[in-house]
PDB file of N, CA and C in Angstrom:
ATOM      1  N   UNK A   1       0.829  -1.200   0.000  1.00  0.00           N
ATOM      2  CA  UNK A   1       0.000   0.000   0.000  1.00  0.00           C
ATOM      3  C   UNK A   1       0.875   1.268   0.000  1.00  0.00           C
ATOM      4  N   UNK A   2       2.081   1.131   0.417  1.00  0.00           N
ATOM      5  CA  UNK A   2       2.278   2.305   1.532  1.00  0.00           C
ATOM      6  C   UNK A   2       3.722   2.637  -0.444  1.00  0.00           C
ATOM      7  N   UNK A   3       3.800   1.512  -0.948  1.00  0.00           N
ATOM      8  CA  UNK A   3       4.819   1.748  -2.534  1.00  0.00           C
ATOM      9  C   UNK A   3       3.417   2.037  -3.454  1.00  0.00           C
ATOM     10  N   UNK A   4       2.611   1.922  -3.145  1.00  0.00           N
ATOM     11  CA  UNK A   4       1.267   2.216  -4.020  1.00  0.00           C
ATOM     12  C   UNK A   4       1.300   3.793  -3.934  1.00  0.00           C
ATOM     13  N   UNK A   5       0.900   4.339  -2.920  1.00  0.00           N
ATOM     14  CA  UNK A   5       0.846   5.693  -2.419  1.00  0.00           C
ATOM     15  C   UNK A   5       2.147   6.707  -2.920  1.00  0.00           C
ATOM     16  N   UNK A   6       3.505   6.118  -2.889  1.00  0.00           N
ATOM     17  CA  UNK A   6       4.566   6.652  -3.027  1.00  0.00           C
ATOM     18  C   UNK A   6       4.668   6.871  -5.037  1.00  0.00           C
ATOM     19  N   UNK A   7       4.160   5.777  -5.275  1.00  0.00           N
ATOM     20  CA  UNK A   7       4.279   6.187  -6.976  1.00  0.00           C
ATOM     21  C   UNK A   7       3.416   6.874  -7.306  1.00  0.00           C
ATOM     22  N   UNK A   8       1.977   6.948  -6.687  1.00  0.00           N
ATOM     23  CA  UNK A   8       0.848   7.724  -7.315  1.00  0.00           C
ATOM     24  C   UNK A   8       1.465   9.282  -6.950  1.00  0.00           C
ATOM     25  N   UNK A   9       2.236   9.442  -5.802  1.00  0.00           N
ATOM     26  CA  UNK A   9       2.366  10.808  -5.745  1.00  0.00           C
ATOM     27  C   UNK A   9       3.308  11.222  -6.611  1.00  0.00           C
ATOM     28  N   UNK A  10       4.653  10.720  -6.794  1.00  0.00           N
ATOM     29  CA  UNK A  10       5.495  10.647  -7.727  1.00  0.00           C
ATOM     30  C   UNK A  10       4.789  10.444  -9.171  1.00  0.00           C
ATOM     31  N   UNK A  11       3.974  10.003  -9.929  1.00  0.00           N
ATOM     32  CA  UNK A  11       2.854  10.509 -10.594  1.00  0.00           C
ATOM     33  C   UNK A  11       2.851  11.867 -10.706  1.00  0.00           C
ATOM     34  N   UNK A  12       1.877  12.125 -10.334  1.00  0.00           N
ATOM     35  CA  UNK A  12       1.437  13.607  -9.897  1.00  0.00           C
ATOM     36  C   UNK A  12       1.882  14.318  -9.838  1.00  0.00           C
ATOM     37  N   UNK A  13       3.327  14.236  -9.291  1.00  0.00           N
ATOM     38  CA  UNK A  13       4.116  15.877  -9.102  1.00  0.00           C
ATOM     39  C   UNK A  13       4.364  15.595 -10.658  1.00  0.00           C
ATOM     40  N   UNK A  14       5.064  14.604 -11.055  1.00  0.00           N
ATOM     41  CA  UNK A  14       5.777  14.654 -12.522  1.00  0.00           C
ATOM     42  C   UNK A  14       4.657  15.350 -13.574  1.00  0.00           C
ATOM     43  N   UNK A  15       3.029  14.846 -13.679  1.00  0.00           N
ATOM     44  CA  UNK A  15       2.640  15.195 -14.383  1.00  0.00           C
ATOM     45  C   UNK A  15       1.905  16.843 -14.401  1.00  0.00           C
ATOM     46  N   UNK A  16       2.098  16.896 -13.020  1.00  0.00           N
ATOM     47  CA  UNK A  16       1.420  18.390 -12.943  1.00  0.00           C
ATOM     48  C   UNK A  16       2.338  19.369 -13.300  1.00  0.00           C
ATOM     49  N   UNK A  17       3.793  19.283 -13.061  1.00  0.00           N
ATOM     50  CA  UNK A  17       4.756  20.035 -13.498  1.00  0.00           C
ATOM     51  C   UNK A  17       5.546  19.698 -14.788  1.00  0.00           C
ATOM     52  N   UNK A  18       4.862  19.439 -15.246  1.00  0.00           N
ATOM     53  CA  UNK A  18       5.495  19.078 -17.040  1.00  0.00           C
ATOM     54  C   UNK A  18       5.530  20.706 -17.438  1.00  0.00           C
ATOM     55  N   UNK A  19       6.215  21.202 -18.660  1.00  0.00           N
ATOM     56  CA  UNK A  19       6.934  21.854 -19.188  1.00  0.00           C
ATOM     57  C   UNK A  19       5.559  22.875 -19.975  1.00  0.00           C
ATOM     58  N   UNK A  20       4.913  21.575 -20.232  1.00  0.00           N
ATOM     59  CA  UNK A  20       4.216  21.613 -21.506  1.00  0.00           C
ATOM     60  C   UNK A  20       2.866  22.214 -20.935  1.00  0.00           C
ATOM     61  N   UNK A  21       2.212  22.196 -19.462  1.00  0.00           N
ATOM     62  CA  UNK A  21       1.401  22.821 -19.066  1.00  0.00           C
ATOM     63  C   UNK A  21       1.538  23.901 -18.407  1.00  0.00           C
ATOM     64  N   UNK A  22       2.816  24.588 -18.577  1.00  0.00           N
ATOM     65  CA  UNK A  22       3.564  26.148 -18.381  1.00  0.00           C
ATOM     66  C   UNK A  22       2.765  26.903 -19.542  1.00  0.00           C
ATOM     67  N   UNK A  23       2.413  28.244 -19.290  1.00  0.00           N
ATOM     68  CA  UNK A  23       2.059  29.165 -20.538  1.00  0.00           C
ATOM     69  C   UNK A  23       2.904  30.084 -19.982  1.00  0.00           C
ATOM     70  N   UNK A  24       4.066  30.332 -21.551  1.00  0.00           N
ATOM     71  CA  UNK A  24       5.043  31.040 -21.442  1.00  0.00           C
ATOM     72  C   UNK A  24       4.126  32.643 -21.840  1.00  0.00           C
ATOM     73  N   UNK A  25       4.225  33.617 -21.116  1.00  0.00           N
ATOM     74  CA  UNK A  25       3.573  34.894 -21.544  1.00  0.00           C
ATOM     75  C   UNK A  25       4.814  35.774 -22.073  1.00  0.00           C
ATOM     76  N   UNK A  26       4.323  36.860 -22.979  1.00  0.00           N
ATOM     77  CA  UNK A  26       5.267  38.007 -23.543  1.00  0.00           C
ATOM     78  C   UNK A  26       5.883  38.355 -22.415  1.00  0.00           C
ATOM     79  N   UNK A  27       6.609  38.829 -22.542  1.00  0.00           N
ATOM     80  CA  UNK A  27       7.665  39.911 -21.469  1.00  0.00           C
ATOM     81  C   UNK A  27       7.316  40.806 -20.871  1.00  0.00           C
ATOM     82  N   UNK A  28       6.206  41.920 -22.208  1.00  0.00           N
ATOM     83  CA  UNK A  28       5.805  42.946 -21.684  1.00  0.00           C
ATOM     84  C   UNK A  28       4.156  42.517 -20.669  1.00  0.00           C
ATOM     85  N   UNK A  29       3.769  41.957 -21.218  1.00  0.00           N
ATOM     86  CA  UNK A  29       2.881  41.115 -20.254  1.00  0.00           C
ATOM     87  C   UNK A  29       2.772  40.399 -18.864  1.00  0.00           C
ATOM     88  N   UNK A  30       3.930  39.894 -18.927  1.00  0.00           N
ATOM     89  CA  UNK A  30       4.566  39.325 -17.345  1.00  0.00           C
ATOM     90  C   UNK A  30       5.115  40.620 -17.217  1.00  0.00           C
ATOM     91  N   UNK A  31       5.407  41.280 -16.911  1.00  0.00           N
ATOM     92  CA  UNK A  31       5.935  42.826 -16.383  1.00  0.00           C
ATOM     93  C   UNK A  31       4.710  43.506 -16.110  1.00  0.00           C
ATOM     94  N   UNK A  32       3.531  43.643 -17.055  1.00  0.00           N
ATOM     95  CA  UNK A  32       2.254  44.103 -16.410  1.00  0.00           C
ATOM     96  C   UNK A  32       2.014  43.580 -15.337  1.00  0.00           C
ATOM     97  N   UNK A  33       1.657  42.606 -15.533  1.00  0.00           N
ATOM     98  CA  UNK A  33       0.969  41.540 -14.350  1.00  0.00           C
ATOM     99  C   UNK A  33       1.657  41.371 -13.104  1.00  0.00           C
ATOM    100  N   UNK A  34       2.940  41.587 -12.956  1.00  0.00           N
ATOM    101  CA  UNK A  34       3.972  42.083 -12.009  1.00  0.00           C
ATOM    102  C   UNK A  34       3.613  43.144 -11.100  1.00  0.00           C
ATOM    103  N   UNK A  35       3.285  44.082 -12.281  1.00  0.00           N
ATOM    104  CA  UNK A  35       2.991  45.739 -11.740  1.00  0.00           C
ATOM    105  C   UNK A  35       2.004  45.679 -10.858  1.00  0.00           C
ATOM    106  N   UNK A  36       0.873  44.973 -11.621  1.00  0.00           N
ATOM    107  CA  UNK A  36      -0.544  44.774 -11.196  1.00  0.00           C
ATOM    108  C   UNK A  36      -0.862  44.085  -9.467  1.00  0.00           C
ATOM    109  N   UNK A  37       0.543  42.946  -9.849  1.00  0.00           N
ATOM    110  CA  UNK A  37       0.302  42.547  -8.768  1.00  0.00           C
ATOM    111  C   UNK A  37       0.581  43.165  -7.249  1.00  0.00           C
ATOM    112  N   UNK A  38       1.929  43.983  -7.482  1.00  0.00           N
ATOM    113  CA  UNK A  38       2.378  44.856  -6.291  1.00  0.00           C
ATOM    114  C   UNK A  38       1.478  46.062  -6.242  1.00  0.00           C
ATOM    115  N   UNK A  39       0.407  46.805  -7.174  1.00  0.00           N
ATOM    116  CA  UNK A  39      -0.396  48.057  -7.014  1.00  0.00           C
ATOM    117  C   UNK A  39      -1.781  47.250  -6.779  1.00  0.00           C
ATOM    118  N   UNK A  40      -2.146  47.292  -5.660  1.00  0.00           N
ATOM    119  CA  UNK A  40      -3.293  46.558  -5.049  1.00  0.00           C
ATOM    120  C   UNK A  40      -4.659  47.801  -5.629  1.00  0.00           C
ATOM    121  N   UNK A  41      -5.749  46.953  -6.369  1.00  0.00           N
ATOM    122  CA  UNK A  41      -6.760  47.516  -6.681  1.00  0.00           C
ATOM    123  C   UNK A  41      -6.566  47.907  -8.006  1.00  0.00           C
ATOM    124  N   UNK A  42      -5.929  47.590  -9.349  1.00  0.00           N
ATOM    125  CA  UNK A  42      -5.339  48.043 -10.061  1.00  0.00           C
ATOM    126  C   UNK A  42      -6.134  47.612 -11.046  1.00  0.00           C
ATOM    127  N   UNK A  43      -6.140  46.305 -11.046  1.00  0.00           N
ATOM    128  CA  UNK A  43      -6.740  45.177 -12.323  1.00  0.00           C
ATOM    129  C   UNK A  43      -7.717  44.741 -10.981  1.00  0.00           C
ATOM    130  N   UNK A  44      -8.508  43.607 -11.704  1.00  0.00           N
ATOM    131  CA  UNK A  44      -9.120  42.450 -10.820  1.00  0.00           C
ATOM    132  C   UNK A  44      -9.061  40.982 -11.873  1.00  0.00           C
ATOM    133  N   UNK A  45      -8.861  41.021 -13.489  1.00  0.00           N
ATOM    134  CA  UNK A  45      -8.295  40.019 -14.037  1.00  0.00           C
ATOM    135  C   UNK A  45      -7.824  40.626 -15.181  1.00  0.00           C
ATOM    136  N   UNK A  46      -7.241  39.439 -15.764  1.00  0.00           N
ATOM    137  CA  UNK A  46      -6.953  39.542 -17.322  1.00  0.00           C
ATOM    138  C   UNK A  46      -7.006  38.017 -17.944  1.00  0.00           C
ATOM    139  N   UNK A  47      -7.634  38.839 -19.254  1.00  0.00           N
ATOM    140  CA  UNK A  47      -8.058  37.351 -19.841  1.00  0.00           C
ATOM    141  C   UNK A  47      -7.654  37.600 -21.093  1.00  0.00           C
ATOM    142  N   UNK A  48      -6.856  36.256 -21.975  1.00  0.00           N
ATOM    143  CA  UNK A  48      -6.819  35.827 -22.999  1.00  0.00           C
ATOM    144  C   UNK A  48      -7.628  36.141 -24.241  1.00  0.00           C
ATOM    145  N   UNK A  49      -7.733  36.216 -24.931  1.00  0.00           N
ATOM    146  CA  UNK A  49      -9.112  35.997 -26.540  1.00  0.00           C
ATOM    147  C   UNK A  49      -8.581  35.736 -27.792  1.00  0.00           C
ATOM    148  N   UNK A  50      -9.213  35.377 -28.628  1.00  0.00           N
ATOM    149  CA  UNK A  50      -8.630  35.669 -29.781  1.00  0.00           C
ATOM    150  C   UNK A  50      -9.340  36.409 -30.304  1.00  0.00           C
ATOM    151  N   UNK A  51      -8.828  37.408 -31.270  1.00  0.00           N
ATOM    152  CA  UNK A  51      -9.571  38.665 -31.992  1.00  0.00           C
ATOM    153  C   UNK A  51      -9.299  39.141 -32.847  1.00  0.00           C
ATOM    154  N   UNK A  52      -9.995  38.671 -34.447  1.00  0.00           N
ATOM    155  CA  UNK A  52      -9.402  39.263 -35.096  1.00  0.00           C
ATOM    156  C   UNK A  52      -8.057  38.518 -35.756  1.00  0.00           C
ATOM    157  N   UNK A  53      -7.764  37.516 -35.418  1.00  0.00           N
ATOM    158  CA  UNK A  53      -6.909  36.694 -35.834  1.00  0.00           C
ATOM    159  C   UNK A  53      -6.170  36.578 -35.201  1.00  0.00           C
ATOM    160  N   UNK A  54      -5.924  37.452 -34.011  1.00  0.00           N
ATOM    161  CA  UNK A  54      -4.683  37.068 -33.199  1.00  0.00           C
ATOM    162  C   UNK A  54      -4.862  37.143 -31.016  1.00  0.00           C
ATOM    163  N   UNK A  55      -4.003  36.789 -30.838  1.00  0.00           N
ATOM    164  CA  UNK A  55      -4.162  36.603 -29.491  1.00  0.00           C
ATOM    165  C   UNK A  55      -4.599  37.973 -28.904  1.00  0.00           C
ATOM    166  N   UNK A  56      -5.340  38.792 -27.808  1.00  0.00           N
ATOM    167  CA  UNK A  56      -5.304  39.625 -27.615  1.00  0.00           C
ATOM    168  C   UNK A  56      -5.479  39.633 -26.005  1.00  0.00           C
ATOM    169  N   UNK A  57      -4.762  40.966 -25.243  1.00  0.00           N
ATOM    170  CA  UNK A  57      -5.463  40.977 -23.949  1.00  0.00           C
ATOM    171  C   UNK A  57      -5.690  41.538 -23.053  1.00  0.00           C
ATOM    172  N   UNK A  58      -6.530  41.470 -22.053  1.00  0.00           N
ATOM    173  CA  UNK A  58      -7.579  42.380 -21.904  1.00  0.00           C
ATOM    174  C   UNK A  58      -7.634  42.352 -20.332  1.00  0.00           C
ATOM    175  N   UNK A  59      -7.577  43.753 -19.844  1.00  0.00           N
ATOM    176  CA  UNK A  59      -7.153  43.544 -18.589  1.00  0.00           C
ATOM    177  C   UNK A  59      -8.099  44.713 -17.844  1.00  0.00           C
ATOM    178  N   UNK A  60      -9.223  43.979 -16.864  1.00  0.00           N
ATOM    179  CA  UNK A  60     -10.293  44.690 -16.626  1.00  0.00           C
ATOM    180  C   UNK A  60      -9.774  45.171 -14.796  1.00  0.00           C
ATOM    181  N   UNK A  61     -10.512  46.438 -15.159  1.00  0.00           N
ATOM    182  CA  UNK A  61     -10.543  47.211 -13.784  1.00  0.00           C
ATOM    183  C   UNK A  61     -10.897  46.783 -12.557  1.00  0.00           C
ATOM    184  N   UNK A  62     -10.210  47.361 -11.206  1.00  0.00           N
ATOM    185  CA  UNK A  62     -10.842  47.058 -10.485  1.00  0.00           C
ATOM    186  C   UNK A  62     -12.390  47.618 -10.459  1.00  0.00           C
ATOM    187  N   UNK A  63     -12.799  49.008 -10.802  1.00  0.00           N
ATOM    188  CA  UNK A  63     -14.319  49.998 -10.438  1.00  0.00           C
ATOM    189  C   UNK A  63     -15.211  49.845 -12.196  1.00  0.00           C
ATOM    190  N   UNK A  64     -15.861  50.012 -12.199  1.00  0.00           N
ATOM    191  CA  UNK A  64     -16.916  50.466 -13.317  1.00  0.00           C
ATOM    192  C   UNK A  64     -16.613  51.875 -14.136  1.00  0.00           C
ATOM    193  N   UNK A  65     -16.167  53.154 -13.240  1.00  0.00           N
ATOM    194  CA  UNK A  65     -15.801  53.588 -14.534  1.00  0.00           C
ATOM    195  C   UNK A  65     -14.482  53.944 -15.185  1.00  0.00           C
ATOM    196  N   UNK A  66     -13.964  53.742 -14.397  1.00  0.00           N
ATOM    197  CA  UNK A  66     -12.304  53.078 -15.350  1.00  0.00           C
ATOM    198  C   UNK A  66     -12.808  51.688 -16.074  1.00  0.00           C
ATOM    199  N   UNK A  67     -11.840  52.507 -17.444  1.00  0.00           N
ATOM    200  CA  UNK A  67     -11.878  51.506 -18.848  1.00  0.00           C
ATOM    201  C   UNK A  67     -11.450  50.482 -18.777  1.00  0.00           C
ATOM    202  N   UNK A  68     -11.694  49.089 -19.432  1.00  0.00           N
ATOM    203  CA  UNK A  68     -10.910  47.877 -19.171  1.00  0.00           C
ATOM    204  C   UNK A  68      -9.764  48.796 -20.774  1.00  0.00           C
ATOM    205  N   UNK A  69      -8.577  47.069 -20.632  1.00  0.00           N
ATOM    206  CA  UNK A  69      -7.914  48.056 -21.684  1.00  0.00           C
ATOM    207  C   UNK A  69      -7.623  46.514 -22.740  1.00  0.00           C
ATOM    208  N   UNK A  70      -7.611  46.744 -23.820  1.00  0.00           N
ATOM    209  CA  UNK A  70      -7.226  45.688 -24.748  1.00  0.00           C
ATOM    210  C   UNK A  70      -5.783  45.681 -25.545  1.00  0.00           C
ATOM    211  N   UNK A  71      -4.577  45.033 -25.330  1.00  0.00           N
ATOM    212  CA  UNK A  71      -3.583  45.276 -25.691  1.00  0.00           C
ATOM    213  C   UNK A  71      -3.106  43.784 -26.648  1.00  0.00           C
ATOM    214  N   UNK A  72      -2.546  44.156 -27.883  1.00  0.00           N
ATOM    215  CA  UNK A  72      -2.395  43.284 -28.786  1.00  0.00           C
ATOM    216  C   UNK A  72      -0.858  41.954 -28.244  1.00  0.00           C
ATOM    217  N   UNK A  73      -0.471  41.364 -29.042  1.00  0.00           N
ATOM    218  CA  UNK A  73       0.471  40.431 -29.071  1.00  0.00           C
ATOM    219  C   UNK A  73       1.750  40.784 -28.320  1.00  0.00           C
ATOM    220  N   UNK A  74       1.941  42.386 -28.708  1.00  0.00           N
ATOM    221  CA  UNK A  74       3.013  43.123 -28.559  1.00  0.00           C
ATOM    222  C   UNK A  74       3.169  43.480 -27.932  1.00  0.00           C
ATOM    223  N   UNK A  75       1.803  43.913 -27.300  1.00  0.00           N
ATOM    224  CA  UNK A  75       1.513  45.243 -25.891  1.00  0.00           C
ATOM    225  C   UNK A  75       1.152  46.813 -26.538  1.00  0.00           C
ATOM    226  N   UNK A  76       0.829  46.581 -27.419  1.00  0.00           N
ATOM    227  CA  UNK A  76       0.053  47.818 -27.854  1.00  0.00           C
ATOM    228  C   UNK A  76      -1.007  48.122 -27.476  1.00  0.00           C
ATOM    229  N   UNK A  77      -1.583  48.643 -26.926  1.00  0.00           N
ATOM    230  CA  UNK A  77      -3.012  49.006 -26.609  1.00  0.00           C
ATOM    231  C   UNK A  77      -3.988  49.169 -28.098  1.00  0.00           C
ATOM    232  N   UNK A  78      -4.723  48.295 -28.221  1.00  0.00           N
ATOM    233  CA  UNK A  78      -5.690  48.769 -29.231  1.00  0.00           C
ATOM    234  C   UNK A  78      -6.820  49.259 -28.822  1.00  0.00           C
ATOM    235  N   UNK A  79      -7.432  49.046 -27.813  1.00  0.00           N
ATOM    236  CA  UNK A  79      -8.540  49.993 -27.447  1.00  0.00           C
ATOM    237  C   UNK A  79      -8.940  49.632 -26.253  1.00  0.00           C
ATOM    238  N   UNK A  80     -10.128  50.388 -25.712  1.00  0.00           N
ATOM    239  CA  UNK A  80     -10.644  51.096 -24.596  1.00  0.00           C
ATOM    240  C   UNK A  80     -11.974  50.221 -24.669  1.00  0.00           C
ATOM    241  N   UNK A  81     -12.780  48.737 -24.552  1.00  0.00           N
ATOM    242  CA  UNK A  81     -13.820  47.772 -24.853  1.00  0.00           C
ATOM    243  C   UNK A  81     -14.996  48.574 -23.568  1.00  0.00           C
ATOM    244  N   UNK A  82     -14.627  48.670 -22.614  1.00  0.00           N
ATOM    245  CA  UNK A  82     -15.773  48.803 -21.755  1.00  0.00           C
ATOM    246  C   UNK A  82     -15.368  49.789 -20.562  1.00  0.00           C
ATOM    247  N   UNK A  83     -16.282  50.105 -19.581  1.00  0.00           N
ATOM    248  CA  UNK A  83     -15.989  50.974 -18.844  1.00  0.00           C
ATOM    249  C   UNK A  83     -16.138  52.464 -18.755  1.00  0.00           C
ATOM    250  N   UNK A  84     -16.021  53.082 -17.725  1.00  0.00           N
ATOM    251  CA  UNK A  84     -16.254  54.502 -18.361  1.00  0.00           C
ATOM    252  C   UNK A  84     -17.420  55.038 -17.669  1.00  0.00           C
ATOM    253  N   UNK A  85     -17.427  56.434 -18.241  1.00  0.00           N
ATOM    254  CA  UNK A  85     -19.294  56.955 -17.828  1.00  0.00           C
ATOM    255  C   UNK A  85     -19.906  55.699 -18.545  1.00  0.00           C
ATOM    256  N   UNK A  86     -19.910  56.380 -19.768  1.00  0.00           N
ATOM    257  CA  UNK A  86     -20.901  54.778 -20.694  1.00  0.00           C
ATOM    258  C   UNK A  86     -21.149  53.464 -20.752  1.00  0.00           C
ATOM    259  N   UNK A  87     -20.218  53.310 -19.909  1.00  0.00           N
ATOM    260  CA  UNK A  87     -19.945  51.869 -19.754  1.00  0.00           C
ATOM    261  C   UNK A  87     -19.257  50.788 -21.215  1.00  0.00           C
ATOM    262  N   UNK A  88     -19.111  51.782 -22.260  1.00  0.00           N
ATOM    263  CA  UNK A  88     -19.177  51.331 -23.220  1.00  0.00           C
ATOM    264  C   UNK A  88     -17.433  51.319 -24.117  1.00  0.00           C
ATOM    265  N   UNK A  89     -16.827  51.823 -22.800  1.00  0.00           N
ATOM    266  CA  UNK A  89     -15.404  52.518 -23.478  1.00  0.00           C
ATOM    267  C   UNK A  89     -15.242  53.315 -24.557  1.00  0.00           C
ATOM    268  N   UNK A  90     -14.058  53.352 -25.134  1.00  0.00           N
ATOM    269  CA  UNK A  90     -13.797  54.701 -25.846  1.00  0.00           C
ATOM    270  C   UNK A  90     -14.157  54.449 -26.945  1.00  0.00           C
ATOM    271  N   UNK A  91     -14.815  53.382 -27.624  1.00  0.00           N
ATOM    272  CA  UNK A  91     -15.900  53.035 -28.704  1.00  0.00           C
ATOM    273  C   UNK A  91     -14.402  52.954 -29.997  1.00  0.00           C
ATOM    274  N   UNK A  92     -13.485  52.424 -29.920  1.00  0.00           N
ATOM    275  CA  UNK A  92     -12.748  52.288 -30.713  1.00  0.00           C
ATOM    276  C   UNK A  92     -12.687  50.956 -31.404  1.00  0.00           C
ATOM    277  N   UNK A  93     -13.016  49.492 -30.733  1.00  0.00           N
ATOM    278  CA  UNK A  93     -13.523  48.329 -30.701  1.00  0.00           C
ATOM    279  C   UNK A  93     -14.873  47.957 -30.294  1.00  0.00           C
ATOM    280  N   UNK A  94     -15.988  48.687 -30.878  1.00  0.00           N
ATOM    281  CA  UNK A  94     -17.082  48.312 -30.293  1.00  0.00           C
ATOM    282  C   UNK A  94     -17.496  46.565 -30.480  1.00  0.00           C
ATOM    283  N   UNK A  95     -16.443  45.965 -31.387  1.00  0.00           N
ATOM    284  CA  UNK A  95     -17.359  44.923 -31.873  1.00  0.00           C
ATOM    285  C   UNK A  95     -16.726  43.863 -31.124  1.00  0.00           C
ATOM    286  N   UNK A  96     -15.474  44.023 -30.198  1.00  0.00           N
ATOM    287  CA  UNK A  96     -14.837  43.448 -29.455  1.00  0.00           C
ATOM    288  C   UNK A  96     -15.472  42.035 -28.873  1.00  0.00           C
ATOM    289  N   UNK A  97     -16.471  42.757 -27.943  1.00  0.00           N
ATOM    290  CA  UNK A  97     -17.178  41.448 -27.446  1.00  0.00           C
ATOM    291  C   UNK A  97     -17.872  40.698 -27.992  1.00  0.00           C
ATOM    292  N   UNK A  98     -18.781  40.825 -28.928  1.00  0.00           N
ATOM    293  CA  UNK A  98     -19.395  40.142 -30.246  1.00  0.00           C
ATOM    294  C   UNK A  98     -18.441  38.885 -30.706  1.00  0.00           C
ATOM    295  N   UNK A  99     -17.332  39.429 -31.294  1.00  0.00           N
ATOM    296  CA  UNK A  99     -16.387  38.735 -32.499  1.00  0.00           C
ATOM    297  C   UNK A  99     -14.945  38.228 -30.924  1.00  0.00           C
ATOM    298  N   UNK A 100     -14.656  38.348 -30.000  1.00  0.00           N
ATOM    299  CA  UNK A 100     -13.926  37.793 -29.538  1.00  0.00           C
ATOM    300  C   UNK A 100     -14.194  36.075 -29.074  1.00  0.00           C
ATOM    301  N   UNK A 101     -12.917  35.383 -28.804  1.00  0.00           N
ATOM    302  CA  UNK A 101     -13.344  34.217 -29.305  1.00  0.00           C
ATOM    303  C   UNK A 101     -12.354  33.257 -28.230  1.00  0.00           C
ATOM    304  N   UNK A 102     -13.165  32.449 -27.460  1.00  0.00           N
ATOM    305  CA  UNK A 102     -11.853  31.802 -26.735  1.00  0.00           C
ATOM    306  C   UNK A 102     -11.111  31.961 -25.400  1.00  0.00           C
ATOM    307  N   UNK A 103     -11.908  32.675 -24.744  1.00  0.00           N
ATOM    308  CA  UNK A 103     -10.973  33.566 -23.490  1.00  0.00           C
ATOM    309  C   UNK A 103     -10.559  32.244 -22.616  1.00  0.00           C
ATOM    310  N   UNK A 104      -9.528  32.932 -22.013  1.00  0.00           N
ATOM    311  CA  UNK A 104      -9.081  32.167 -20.503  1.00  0.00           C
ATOM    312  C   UNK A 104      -8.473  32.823 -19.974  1.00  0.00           C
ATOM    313  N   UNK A 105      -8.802  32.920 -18.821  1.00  0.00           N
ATOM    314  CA  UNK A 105      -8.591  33.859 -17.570  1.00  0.00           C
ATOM    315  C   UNK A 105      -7.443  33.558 -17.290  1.00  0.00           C
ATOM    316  N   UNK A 106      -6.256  34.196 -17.215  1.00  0.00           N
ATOM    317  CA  UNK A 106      -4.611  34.248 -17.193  1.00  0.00           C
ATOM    318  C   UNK A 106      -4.329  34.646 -15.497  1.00  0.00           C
ATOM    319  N   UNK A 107      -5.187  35.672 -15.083  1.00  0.00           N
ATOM    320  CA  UNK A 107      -4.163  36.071 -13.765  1.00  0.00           C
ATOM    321  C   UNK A 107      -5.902  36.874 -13.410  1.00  0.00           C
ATOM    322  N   UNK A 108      -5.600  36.910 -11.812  1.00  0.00           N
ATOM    323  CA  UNK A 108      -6.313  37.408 -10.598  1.00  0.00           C
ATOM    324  C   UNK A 108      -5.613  37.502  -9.464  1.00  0.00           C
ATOM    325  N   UNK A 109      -5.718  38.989  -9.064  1.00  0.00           N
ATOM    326  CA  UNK A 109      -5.130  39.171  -7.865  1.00  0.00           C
ATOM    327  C   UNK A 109      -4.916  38.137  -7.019  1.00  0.00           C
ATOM    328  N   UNK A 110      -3.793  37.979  -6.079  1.00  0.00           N
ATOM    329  CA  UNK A 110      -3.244  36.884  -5.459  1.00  0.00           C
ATOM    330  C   UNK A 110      -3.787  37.089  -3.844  1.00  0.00           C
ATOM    331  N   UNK A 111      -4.560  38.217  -3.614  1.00  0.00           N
ATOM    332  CA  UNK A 111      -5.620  38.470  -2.417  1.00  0.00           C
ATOM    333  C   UNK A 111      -7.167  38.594  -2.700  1.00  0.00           C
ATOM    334  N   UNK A 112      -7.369  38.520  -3.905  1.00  0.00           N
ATOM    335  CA  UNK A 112      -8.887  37.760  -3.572  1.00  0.00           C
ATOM    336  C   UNK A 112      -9.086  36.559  -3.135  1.00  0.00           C
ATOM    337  N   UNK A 113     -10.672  36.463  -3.434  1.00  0.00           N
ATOM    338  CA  UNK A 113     -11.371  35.669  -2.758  1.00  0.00           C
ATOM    339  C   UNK A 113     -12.514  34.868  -4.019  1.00  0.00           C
ATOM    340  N   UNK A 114     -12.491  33.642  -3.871  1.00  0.00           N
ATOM    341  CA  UNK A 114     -13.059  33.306  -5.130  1.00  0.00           C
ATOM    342  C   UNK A 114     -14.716  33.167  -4.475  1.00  0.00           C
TER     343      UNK A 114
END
């Protein structure tokens, strides 16, 4: 029992820490999310999409009317999706949420609460 227990865990660590279930992020991206993480109240997530053909991402406020912000592959900011008085952001991507495709939630503050 007790060599039963010892391989299943040995298992487990091996397969949970494989290489291959790492997501390597941009540079300028892990440096956001860095920032984000030491300025408490800053973000509350950021999520993945595809848009438009390419990866994009999107990193929403902590309050309602601060803008979420959408930044491309590179870290360019392409636009301003939601937030605001209007709630509607700076209307530069209105079609954002419509046509985005795929999300997964990348990072959340490391003091919330689920």
């Amino acid at each position: 029992m007790r060599r039963f227990l010892i391989c299943g865990l040995l298992f487990l660590l091996t397969a949970c820490g494989s290489q291959k279930d790492k997501i390597s992020l941009p540079r300028w991206l892990h440096d956001k999310i860095v920032q984000a993480e030491r300025k408490s109240g800053s973000y509350v997530e950021v999520w993945v999409y595809k848009y438009r053909g390419q990866s994009v991402y999107l990193f929403l406020p902590d309050c309602c009317d601060r803008m979420s912000e959408l930044y491309n592959e590179k870290g360019k900011l392409i636009c301003k999706p939601g937030g605001g008085i209007t709630g509607k952001g700076d209307g530069k991507c209105r079609n954002f949420i419509a046509k985005r495709k795929h999300g997964v939630l990348l990072w959340k503050p490391s003091n919330t609460i689920d």
